[in-house]
PDB file of N, CA and C in Angstrom:
ATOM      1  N   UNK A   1     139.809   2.106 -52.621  1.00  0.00           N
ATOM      2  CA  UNK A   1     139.715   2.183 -54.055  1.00  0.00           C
ATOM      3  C   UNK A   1     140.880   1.415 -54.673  1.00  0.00           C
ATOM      4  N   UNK A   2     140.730   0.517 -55.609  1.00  0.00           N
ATOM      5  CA  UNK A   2     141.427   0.008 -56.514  1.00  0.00           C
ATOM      6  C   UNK A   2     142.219   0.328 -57.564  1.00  0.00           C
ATOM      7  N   UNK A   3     143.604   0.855 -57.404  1.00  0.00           N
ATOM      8  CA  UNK A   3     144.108   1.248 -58.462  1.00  0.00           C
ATOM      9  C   UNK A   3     144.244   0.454 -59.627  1.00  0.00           C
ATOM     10  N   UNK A   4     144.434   0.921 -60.830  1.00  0.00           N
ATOM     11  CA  UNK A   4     143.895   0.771 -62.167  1.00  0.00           C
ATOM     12  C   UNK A   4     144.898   0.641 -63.021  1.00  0.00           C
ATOM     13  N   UNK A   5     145.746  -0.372 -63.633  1.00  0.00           N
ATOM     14  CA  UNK A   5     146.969  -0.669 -64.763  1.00  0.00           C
ATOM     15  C   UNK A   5     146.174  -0.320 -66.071  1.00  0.00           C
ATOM     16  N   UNK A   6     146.843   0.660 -66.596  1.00  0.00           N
ATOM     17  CA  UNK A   6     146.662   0.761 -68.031  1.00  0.00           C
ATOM     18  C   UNK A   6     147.554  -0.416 -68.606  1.00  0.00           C
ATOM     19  N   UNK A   7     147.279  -1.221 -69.822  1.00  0.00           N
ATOM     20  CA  UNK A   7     148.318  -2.134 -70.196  1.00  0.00           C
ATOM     21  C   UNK A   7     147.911  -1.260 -71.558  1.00  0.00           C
ATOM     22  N   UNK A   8     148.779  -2.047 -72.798  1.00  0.00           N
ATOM     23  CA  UNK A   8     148.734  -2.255 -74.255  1.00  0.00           C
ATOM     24  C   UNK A   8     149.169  -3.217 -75.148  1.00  0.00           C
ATOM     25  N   UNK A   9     148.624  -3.967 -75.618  1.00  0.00           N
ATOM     26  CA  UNK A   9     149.832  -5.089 -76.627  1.00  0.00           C
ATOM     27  C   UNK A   9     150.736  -4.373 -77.544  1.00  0.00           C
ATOM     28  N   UNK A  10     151.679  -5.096 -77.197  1.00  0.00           N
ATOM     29  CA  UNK A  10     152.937  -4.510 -77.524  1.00  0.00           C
ATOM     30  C   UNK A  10     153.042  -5.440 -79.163  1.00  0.00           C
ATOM     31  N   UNK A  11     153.168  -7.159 -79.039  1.00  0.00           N
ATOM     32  CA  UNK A  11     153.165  -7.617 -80.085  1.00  0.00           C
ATOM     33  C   UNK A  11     153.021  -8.927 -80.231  1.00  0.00           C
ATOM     34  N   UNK A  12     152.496  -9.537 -80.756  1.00  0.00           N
ATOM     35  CA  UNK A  12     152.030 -11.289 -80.635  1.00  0.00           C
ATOM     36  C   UNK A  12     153.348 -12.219 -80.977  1.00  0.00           C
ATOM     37  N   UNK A  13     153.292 -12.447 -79.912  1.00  0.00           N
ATOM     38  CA  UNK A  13     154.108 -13.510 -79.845  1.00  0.00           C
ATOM     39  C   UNK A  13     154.259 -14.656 -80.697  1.00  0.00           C
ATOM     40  N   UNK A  14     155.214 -15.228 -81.510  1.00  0.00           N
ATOM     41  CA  UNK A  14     155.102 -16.761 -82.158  1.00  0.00           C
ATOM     42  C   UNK A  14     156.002 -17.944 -82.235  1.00  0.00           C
ATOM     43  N   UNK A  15     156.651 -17.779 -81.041  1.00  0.00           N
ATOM     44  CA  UNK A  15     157.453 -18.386 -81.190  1.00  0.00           C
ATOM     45  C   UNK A  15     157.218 -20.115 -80.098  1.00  0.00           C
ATOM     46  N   UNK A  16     157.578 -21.068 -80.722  1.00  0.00           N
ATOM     47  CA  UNK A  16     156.916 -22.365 -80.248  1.00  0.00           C
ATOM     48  C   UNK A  16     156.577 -22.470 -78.327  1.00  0.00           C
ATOM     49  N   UNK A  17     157.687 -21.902 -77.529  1.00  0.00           N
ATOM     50  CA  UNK A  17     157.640 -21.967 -76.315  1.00  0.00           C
ATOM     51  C   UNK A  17     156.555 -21.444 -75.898  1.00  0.00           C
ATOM     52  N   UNK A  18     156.351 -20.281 -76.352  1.00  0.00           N
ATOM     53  CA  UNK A  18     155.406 -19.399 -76.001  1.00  0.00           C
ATOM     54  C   UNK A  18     153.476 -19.160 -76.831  1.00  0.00           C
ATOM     55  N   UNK A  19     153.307 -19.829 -76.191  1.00  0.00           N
ATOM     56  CA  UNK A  19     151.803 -19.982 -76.967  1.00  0.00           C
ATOM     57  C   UNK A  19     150.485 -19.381 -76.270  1.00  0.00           C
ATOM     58  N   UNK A  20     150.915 -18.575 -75.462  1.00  0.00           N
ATOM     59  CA  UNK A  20     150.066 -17.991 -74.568  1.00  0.00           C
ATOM     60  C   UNK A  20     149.505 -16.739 -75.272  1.00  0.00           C
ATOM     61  N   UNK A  21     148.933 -15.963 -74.591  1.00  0.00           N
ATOM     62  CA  UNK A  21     148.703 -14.749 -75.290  1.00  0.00           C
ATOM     63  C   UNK A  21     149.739 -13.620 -75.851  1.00  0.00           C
ATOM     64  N   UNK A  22     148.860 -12.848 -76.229  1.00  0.00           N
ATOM     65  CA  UNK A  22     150.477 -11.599 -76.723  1.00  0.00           C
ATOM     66  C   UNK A  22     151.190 -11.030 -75.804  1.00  0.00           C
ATOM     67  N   UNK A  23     152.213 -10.614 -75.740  1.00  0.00           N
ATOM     68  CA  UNK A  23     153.000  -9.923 -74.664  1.00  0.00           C
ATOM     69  C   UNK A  23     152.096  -8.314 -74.232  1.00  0.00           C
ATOM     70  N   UNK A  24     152.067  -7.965 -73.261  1.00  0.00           N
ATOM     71  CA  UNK A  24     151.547  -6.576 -73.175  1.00  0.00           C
ATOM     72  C   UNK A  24     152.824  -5.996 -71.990  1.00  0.00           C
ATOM     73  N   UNK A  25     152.606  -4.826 -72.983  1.00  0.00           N
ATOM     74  CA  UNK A  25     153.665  -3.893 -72.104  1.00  0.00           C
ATOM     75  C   UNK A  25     152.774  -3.169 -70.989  1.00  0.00           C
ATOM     76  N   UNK A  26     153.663  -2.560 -69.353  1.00  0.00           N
ATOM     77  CA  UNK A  26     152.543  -1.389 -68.757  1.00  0.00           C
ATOM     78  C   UNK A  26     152.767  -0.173 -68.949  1.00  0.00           C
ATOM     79  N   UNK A  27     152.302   0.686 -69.427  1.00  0.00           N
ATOM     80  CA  UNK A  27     152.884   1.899 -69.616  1.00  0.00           C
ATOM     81  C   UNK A  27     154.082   2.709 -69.104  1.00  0.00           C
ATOM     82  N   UNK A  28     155.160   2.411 -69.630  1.00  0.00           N
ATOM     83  CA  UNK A  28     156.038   3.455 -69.259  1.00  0.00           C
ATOM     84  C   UNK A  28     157.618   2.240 -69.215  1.00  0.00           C
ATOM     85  N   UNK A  29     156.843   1.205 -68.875  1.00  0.00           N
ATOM     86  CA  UNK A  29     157.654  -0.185 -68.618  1.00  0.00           C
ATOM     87  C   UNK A  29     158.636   0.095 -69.655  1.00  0.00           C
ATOM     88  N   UNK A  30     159.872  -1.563 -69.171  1.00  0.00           N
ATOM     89  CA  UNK A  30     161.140  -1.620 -70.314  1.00  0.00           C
ATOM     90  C   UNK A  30     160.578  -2.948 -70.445  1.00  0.00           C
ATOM     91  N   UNK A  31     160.611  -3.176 -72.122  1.00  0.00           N
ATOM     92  CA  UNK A  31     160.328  -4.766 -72.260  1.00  0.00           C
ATOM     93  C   UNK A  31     161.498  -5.486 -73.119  1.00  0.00           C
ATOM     94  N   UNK A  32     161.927  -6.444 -72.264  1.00  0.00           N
ATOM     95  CA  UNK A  32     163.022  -7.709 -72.608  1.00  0.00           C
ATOM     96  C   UNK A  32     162.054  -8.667 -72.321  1.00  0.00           C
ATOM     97  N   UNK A  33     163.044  -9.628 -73.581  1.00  0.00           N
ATOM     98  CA  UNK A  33     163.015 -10.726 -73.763  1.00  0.00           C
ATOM     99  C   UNK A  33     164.108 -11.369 -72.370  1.00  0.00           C
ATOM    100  N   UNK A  34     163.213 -12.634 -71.789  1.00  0.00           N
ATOM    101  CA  UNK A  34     164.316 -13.300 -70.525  1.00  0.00           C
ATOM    102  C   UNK A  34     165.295 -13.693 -70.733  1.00  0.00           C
ATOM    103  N   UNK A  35     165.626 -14.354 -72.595  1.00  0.00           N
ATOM    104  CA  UNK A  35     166.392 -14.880 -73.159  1.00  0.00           C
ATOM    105  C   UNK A  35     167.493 -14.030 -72.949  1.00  0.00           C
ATOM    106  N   UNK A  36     167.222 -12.857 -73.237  1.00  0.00           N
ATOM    107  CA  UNK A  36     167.815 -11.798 -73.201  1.00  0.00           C
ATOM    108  C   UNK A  36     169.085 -11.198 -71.750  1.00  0.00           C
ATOM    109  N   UNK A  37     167.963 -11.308 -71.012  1.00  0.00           N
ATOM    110  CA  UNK A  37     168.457 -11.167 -69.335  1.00  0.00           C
ATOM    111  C   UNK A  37     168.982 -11.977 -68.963  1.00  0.00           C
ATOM    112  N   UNK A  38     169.168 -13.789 -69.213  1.00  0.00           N
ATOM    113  CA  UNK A  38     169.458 -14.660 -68.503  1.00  0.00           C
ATOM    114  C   UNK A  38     170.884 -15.300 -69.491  1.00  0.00           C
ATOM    115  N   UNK A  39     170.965 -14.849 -71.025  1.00  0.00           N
ATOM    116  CA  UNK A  39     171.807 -14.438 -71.383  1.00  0.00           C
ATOM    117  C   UNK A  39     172.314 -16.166 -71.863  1.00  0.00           C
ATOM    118  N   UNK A  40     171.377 -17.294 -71.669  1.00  0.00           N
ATOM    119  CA  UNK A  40     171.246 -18.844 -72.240  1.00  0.00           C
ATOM    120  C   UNK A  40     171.907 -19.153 -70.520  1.00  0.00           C
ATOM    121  N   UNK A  41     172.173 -18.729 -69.535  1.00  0.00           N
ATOM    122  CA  UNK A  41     171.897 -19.150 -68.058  1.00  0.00           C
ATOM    123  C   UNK A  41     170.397 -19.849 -67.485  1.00  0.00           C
ATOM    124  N   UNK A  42     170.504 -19.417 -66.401  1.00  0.00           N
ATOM    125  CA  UNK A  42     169.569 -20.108 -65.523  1.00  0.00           C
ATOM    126  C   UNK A  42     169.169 -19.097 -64.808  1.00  0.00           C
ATOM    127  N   UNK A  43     169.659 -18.880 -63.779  1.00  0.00           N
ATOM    128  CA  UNK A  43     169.919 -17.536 -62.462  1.00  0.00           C
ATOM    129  C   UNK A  43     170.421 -16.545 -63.133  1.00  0.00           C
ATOM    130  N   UNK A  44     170.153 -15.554 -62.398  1.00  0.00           N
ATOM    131  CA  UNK A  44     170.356 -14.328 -62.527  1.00  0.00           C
ATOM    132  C   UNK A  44     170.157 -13.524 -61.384  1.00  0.00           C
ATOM    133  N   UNK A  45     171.445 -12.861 -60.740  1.00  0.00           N
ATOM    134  CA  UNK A  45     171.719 -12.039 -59.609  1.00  0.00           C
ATOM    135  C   UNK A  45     171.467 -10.842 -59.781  1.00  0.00           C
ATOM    136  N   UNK A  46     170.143  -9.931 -58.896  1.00  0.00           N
ATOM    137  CA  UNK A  46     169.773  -8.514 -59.180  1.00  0.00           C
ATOM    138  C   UNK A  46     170.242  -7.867 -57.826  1.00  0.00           C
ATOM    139  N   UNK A  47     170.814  -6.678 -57.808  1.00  0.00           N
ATOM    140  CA  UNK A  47     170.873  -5.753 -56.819  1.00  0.00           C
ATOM    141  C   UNK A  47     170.242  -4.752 -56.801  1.00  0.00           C
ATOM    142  N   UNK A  48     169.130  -4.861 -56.197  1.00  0.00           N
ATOM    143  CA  UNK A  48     168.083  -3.627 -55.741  1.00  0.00           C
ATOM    144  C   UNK A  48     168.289  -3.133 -54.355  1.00  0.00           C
ATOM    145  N   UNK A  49     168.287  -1.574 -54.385  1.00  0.00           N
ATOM    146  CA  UNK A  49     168.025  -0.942 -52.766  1.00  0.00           C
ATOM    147  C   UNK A  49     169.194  -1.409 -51.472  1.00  0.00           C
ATOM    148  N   UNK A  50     170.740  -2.138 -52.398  1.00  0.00           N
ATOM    149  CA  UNK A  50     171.593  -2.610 -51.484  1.00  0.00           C
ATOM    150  C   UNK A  50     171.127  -4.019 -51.144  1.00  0.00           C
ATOM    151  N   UNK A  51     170.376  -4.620 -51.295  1.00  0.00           N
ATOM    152  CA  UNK A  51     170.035  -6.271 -51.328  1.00  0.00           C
ATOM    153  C   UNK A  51     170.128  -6.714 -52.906  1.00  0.00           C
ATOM    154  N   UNK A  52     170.427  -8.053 -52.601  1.00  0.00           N
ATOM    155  CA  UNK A  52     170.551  -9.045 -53.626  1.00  0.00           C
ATOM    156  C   UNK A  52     169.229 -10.010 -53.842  1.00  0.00           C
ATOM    157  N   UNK A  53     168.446 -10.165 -54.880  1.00  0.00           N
ATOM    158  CA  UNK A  53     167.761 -10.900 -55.047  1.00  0.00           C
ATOM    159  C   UNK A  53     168.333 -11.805 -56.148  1.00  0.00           C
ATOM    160  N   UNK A  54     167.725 -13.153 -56.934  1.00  0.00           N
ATOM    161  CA  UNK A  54     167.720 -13.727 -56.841  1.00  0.00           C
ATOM    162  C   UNK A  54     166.680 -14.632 -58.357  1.00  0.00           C
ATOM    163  N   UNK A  55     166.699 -14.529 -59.590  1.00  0.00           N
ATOM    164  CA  UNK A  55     166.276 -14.857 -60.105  1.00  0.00           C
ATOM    165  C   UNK A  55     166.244 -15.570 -61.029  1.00  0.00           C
ATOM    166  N   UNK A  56     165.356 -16.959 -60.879  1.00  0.00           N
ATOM    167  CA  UNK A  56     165.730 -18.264 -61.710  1.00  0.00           C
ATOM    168  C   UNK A  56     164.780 -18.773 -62.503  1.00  0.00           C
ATOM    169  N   UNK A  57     165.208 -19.382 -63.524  1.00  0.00           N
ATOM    170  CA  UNK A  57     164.023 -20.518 -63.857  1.00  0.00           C
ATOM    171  C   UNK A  57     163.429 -22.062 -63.965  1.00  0.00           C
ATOM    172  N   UNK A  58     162.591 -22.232 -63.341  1.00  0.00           N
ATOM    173  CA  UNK A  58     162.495 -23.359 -62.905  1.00  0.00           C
ATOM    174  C   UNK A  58     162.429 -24.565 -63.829  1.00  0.00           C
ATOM    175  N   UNK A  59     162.145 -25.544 -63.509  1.00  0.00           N
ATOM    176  CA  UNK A  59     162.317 -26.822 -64.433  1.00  0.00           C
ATOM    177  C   UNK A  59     160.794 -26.723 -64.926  1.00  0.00           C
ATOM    178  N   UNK A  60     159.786 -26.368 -64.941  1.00  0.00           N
ATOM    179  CA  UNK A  60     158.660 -25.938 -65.039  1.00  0.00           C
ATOM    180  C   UNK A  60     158.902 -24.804 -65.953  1.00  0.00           C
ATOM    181  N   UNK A  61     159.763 -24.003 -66.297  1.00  0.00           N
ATOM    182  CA  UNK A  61     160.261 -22.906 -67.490  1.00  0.00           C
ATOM    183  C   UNK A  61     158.833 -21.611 -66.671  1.00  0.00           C
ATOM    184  N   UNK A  62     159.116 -21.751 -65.452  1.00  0.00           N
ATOM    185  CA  UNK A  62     158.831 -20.339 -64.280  1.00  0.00           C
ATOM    186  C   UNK A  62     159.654 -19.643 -64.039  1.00  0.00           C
ATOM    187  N   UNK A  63     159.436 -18.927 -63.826  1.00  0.00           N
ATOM    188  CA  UNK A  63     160.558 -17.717 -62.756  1.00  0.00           C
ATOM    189  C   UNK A  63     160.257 -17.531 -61.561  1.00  0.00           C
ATOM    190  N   UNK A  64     161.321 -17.849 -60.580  1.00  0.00           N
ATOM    191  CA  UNK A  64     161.030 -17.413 -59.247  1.00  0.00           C
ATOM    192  C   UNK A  64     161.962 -16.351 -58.544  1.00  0.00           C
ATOM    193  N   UNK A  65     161.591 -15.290 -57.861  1.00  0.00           N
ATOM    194  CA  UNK A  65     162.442 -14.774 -57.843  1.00  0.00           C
ATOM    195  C   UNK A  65     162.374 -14.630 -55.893  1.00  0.00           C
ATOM    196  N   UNK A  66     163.906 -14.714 -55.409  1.00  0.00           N
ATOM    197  CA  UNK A  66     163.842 -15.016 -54.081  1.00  0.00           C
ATOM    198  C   UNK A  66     165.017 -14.024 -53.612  1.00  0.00           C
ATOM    199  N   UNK A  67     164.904 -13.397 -52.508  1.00  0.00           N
ATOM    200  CA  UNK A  67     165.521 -12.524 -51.744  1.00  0.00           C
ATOM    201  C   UNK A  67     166.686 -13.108 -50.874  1.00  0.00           C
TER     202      UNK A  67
END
């Protein structure tokens, strides 16, 4: 059986970069802006569970995130 994401739109987006659909939050989630997290950087170093991951954005304006 397939578990099941409730989502909700949170709020439409308008800003030029972003022309995709509206942002949706998943229930219960924290929602930031990346601008936010990456703080006008690039990378960004997370420590989860005693490991370090690893999260960037690409020249493509992706995120990859690597262990």
């Amino acid at each position: 059986m397939k578990p099941t994401v409730r989502s909700r739109i949170v709020a439409k987006t308008t800003t030029p970069m972003d022309k995709a659909a509206p942002r949706v939050a998943i229930s219960g989630a924290h929602l930031t802006c990346s601008s936010t997290l990456f703080g006008g950087g690039r990378e960004l170093l997370i420590e989860h569970a005693g490991c370090w991951y690893r999260l960037r954005i690409t020249q493509n304006n992706k995120l990859i995130l690597t262990k």
